[in-house]
C-alpha atoms as a PDB file:
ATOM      1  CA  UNK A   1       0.000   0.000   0.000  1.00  0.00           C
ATOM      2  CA  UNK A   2       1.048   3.647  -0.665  1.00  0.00           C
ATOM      3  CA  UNK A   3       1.893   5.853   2.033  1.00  0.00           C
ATOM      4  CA  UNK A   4      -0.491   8.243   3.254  1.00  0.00           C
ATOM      5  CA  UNK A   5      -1.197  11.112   0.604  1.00  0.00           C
ATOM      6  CA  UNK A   6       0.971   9.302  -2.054  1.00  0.00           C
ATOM      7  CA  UNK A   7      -1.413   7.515  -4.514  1.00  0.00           C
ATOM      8  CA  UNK A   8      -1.544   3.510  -5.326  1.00  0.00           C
ATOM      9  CA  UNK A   9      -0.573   2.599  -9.107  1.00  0.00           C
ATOM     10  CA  UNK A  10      -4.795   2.495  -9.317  1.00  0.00           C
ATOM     11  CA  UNK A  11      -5.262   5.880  -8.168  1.00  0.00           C
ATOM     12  CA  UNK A  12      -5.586   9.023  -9.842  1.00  0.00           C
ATOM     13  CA  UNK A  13      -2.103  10.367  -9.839  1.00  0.00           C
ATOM     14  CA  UNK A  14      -1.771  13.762  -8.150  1.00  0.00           C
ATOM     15  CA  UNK A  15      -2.199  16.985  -9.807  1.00  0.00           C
ATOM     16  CA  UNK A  16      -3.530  16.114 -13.110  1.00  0.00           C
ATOM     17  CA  UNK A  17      -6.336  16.557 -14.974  1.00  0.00           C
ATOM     18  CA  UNK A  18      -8.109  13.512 -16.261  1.00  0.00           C
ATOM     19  CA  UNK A  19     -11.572  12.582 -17.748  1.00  0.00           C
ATOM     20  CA  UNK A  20     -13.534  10.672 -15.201  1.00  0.00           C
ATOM     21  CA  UNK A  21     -15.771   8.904 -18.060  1.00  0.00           C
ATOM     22  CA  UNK A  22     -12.540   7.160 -19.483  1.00  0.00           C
ATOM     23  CA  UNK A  23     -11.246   5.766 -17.096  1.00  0.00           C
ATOM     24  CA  UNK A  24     -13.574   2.650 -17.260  1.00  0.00           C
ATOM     25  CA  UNK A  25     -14.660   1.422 -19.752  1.00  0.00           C
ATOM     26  CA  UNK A  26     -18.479  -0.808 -19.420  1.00  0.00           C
ATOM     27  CA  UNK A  27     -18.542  -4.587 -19.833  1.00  0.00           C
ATOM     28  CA  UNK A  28     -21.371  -6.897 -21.200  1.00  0.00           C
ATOM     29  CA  UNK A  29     -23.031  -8.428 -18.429  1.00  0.00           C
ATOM     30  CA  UNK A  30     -21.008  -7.131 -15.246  1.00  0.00           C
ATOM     31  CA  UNK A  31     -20.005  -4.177 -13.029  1.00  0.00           C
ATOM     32  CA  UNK A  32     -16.740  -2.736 -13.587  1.00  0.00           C
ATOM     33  CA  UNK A  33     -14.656  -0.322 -10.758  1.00  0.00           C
ATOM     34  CA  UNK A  34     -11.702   1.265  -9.834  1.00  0.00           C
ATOM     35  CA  UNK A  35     -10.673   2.720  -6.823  1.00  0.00           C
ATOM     36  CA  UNK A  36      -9.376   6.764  -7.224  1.00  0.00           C
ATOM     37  CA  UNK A  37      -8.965   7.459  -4.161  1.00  0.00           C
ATOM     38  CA  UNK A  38      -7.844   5.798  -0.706  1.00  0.00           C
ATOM     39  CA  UNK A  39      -7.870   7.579   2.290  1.00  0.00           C
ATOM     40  CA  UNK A  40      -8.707   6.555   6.328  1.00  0.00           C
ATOM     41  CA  UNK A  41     -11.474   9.470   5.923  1.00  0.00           C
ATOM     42  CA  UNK A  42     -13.199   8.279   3.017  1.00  0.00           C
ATOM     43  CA  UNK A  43     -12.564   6.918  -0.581  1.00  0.00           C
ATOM     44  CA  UNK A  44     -13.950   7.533  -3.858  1.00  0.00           C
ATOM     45  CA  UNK A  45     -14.678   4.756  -6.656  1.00  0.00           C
ATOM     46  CA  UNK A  46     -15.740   4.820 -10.457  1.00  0.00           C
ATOM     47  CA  UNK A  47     -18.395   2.071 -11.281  1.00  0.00           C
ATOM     48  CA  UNK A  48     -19.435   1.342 -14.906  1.00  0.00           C
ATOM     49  CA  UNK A  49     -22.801  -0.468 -14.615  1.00  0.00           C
ATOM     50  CA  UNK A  50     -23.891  -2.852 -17.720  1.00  0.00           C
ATOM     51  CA  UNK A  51     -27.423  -1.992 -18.550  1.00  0.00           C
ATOM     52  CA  UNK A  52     -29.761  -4.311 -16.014  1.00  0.00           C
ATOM     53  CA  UNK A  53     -26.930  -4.906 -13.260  1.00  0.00           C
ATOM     54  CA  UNK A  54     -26.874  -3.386  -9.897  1.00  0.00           C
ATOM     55  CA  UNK A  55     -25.887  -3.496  -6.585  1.00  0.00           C
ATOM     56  CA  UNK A  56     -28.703  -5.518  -4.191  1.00  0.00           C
ATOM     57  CA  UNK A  57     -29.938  -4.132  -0.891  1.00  0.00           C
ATOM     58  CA  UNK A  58     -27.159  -3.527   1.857  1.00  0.00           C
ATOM     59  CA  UNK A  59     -26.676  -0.670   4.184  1.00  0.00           C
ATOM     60  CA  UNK A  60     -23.102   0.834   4.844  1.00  0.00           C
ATOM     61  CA  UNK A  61     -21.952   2.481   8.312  1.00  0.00           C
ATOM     62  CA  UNK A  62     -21.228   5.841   6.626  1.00  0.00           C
ATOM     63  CA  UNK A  63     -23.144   8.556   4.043  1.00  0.00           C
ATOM     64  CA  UNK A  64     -22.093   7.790   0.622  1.00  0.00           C
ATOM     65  CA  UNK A  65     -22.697  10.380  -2.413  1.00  0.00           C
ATOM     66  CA  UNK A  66     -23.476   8.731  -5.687  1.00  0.00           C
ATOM     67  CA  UNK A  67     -23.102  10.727  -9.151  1.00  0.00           C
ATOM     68  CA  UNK A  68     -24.542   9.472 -12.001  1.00  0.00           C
ATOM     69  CA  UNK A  69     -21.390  10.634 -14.659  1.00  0.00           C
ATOM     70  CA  UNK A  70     -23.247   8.742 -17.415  1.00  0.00           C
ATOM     71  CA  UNK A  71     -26.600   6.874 -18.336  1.00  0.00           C
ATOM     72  CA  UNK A  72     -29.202   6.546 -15.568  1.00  0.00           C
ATOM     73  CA  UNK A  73     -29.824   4.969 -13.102  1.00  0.00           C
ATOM     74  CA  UNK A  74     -32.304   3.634 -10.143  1.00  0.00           C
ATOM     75  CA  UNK A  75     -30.924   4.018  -6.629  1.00  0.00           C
ATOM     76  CA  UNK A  76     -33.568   3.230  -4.017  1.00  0.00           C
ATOM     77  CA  UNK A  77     -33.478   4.327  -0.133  1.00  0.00           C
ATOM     78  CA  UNK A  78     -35.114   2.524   2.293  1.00  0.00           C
ATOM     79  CA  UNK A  79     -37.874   1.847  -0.390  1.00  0.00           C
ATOM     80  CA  UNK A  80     -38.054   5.046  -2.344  1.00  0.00           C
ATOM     81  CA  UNK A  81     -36.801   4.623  -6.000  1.00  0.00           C
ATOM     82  CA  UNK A  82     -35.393   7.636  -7.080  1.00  0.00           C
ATOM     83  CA  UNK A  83     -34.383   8.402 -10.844  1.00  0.00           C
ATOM     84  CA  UNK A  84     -30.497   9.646 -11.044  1.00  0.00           C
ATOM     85  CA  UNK A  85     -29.852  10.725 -14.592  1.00  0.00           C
ATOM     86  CA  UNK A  86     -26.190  12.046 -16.215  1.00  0.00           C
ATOM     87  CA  UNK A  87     -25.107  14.975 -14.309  1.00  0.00           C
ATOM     88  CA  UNK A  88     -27.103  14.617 -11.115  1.00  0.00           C
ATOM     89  CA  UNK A  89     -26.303  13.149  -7.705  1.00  0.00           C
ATOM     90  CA  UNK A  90     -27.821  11.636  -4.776  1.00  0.00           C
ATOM     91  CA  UNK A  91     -27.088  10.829  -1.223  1.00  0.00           C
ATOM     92  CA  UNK A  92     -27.235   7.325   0.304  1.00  0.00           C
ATOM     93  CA  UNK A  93     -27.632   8.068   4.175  1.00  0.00           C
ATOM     94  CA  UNK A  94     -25.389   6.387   6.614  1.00  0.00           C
ATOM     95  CA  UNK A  95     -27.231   3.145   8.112  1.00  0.00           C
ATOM     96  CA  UNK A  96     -29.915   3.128   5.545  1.00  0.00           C
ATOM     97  CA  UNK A  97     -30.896   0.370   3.149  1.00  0.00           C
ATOM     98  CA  UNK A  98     -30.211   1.000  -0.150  1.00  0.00           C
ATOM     99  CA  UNK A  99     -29.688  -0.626  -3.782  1.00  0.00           C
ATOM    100  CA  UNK A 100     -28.543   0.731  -7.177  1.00  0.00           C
ATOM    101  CA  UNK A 101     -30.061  -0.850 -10.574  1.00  0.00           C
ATOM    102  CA  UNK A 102     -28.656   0.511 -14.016  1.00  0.00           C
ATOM    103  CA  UNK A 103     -31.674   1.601 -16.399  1.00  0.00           C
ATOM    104  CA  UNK A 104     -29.300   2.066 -19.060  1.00  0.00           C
ATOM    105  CA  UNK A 105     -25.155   1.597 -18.931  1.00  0.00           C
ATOM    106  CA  UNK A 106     -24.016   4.027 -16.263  1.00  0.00           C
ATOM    107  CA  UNK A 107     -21.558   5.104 -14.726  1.00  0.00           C
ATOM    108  CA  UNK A 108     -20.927   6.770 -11.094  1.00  0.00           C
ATOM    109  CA  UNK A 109     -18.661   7.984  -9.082  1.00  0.00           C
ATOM    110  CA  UNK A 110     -19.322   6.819  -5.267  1.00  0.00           C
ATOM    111  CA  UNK A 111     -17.699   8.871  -2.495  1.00  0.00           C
ATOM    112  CA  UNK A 112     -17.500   7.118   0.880  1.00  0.00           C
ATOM    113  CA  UNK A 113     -17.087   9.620   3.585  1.00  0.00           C
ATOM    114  CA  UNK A 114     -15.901   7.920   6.791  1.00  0.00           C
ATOM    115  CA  UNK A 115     -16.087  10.506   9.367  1.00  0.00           C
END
């Protein structure tokens, strides 16, 4: 593992710009993701969803933000299905069950915040 602050071979490297979209690219049939960021407060992953694939119901121990960077998707909270289209963003509350079901290929970026 890399050092605090310095970034794994996986990671975005530090102070460059980079298109989040090509980073990963979709797969028939599966969920793709990468880990950008690694940190003891939080991390952030990129997710390329196949159309029809998802993520079943779990609840995590800390809020998550999900943002919908391409395609839409269905993310449902404790029963609500909500919508999340290209360019929007929603919040999975800490401790709350929750899923995430591609309508069409998507792709997200997920930032866990752990404090």
């Amino acid at each position: 593992m890399a050092p605090t602050g310095t970034p794994s071979k996986s990671e975005l490297p530090n102070g460059e710009v980079v298109a989040l979209t090509t980073l990963l690219g979709y797969q028939e049939g599966a969920i793709v993701s990468r880990t950008l960021v690694k940190r003891a407060t939080g991390t952030v992953t990129l997710f390329a969803f196949d159309e029809e694939q998802g993520l079943s119901e779990h609840t995590a121990e800390f809020d998550a933000l999900v943002q919908v960077l391409d395609g839409q998707c269905e993310v449902t909270i404790a029963g609500m299905p909500f919508l999340v289209n290209a360019g929007e963003a929603v919040l999975l509350p800490a401790r709350q069950a929750h899923a995430v079901r591609a309508v069409t290929r998507f792709k997200m970026l997920l930032t866990m915040i752990r404090s």
